[in-house]
N, C-alpha and C. Protein backbone atom coordinates (compact mmCIF):
# COMPACT_ATOMS: atom_id res chain seq x y z
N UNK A 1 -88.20 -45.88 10.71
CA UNK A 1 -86.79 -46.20 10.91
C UNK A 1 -86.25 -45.38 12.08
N UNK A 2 -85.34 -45.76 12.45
CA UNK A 2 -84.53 -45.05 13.57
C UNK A 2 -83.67 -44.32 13.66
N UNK A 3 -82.68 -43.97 12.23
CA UNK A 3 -81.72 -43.32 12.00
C UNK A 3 -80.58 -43.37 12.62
N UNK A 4 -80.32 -44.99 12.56
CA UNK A 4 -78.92 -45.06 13.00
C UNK A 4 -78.24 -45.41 12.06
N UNK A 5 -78.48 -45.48 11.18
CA UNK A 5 -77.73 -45.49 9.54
C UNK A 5 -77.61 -44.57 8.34
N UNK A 6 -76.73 -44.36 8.50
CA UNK A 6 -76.21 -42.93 7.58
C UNK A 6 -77.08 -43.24 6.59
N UNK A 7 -76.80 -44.27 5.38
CA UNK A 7 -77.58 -44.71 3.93
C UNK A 7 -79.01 -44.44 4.07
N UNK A 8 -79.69 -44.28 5.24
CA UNK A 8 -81.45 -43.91 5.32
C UNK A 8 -81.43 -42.56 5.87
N UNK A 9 -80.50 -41.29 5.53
CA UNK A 9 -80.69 -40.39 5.92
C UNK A 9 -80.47 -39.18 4.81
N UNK A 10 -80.65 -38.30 4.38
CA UNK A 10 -80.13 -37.67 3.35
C UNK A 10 -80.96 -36.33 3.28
N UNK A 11 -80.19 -34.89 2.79
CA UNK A 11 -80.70 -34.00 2.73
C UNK A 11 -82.31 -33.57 2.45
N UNK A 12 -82.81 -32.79 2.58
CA UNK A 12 -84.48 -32.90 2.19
C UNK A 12 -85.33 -34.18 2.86
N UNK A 13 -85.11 -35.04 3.99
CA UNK A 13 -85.63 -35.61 4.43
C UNK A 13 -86.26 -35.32 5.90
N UNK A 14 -87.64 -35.37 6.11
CA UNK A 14 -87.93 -34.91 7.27
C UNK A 14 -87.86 -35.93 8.32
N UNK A 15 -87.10 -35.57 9.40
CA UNK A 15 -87.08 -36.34 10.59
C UNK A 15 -87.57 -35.83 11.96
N UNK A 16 -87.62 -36.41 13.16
CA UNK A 16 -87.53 -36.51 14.08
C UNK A 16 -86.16 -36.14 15.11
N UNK A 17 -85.59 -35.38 15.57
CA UNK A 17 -84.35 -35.17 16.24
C UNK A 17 -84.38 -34.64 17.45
N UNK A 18 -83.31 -35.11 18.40
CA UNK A 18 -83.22 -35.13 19.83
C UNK A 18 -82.19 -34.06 19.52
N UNK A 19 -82.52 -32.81 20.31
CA UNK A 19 -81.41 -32.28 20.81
C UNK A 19 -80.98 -32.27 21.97
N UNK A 20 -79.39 -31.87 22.27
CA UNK A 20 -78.49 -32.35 23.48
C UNK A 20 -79.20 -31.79 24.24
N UNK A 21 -79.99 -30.81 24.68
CA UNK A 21 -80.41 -30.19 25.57
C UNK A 21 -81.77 -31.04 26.24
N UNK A 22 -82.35 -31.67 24.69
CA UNK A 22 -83.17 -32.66 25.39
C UNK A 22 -83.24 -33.71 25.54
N UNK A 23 -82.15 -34.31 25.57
CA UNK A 23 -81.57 -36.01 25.28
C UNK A 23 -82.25 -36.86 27.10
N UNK A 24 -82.26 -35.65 28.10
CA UNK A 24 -82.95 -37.00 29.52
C UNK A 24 -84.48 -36.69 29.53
N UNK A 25 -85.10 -35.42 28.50
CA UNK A 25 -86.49 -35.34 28.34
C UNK A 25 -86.63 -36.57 27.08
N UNK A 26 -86.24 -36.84 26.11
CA UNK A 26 -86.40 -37.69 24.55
C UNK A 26 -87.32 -36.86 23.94
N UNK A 27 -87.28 -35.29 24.59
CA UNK A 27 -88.31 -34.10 23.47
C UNK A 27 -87.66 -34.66 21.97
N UNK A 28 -88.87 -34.46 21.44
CA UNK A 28 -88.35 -34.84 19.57
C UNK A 28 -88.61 -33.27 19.00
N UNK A 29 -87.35 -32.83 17.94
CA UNK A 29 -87.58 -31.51 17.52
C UNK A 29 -87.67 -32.04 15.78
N UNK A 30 -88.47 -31.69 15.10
CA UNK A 30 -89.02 -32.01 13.86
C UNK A 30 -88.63 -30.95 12.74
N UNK A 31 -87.95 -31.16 11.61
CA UNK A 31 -87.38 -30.54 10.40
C UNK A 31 -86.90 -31.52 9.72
N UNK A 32 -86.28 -30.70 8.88
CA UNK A 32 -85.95 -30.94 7.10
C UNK A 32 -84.57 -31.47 7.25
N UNK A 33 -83.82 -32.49 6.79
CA UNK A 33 -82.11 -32.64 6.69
C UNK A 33 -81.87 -31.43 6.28
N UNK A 34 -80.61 -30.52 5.81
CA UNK A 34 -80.06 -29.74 5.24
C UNK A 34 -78.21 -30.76 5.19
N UNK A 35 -77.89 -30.99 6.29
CA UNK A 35 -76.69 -31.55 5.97
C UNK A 35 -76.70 -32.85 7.49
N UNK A 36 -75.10 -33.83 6.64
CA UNK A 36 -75.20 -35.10 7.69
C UNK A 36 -73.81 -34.49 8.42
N UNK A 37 -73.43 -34.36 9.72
CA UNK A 37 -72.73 -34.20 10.32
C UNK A 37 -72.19 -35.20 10.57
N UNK A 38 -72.70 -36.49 10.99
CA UNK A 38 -71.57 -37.84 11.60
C UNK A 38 -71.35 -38.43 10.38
N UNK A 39 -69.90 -38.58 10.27
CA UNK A 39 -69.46 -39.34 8.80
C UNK A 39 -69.46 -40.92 9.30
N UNK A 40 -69.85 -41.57 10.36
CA UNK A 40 -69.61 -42.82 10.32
C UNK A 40 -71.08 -43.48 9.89
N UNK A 41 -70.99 -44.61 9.18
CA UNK A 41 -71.94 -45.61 8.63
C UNK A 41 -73.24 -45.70 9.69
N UNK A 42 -72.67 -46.04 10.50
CA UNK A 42 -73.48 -46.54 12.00
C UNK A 42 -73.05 -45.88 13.28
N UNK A 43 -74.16 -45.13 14.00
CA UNK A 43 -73.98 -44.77 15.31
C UNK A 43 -75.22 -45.14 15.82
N UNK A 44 -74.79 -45.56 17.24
CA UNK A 44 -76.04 -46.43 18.02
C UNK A 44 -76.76 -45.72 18.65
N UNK A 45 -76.29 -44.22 19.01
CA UNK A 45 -77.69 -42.89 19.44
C UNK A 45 -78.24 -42.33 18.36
N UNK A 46 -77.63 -42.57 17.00
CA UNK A 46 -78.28 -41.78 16.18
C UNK A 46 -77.34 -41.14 15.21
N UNK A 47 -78.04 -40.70 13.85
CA UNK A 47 -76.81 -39.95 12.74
C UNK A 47 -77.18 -38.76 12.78
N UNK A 48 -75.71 -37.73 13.58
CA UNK A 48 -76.32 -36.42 13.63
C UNK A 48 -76.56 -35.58 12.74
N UNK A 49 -77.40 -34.22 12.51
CA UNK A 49 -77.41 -33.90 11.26
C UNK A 49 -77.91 -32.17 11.83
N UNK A 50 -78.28 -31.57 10.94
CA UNK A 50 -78.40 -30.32 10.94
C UNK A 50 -79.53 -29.74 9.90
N UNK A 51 -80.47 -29.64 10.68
CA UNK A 51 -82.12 -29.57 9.98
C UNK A 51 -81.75 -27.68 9.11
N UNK A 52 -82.54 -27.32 8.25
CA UNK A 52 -82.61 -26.64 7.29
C UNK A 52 -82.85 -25.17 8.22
N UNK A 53 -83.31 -25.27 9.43
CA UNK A 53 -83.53 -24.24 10.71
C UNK A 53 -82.41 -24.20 11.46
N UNK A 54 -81.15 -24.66 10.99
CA UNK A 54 -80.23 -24.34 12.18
C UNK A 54 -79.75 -25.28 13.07
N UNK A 55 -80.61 -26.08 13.57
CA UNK A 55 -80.83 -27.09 14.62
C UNK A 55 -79.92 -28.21 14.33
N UNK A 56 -79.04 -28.23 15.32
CA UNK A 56 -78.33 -29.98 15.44
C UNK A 56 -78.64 -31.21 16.71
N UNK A 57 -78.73 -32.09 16.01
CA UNK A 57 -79.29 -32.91 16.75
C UNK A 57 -79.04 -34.43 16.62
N UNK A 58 -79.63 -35.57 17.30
CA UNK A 58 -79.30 -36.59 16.49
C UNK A 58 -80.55 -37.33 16.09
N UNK A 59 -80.67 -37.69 14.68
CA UNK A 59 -81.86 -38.43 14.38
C UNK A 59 -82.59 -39.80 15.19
N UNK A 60 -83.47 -39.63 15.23
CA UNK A 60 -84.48 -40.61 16.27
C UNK A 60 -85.61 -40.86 15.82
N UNK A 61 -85.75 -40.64 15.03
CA UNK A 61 -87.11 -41.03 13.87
C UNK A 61 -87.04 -41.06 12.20
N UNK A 62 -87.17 -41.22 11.51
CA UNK A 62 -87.25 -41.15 10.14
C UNK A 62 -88.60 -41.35 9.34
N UNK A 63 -89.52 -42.01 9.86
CA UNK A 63 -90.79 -41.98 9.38
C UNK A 63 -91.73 -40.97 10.42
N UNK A 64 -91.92 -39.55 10.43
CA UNK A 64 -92.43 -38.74 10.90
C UNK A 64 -93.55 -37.85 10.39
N UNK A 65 -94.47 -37.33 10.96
CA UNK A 65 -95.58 -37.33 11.04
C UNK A 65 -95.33 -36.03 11.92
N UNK A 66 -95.15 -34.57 11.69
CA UNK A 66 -94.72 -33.63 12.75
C UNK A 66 -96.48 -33.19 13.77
N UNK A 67 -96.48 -33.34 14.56
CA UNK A 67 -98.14 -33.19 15.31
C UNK A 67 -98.22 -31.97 15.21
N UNK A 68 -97.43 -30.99 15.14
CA UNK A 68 -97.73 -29.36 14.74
C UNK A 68 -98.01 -29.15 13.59
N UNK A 69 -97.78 -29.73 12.41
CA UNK A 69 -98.07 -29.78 11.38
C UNK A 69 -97.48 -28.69 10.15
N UNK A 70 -96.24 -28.33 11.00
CA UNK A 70 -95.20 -27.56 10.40
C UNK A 70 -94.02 -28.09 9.07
């Protein structure tokens, strides 16, 4: 999935996330939900959120597979 829908996103879920810093690389930074930051239903870059490390970002994957294996 892609995570542009709030309803497929939820705490304890591991994703895929772009942070602003790397949004013209599309680096993907990989963790845990901890909380959903965008309260709207649907956003078309992504539902931002805030991985269990700190990290905010906006989701860009939902079925992930981290290659570091962290």
């Amino acid at each position: 999935m892609n995570g542009q829908y709030r309803k497929d996103i939820y705490p304890g879920l591991e994703v895929a996330i772009i942070l602003k810093k790397d949004q013209r690389k599309g680096k993907l930074t990989y963790g845990i939900v901890k909380d959903l930051l965008t309260s709207a239903v649907y956003h078309s870059r992504g539902i931002k959120v805030r991985l269990e490390d700190g990290q905010i970002g906006r989701v860009a994957e939902t079925d992930v597979v981290d290659p570091d294996g962290e």
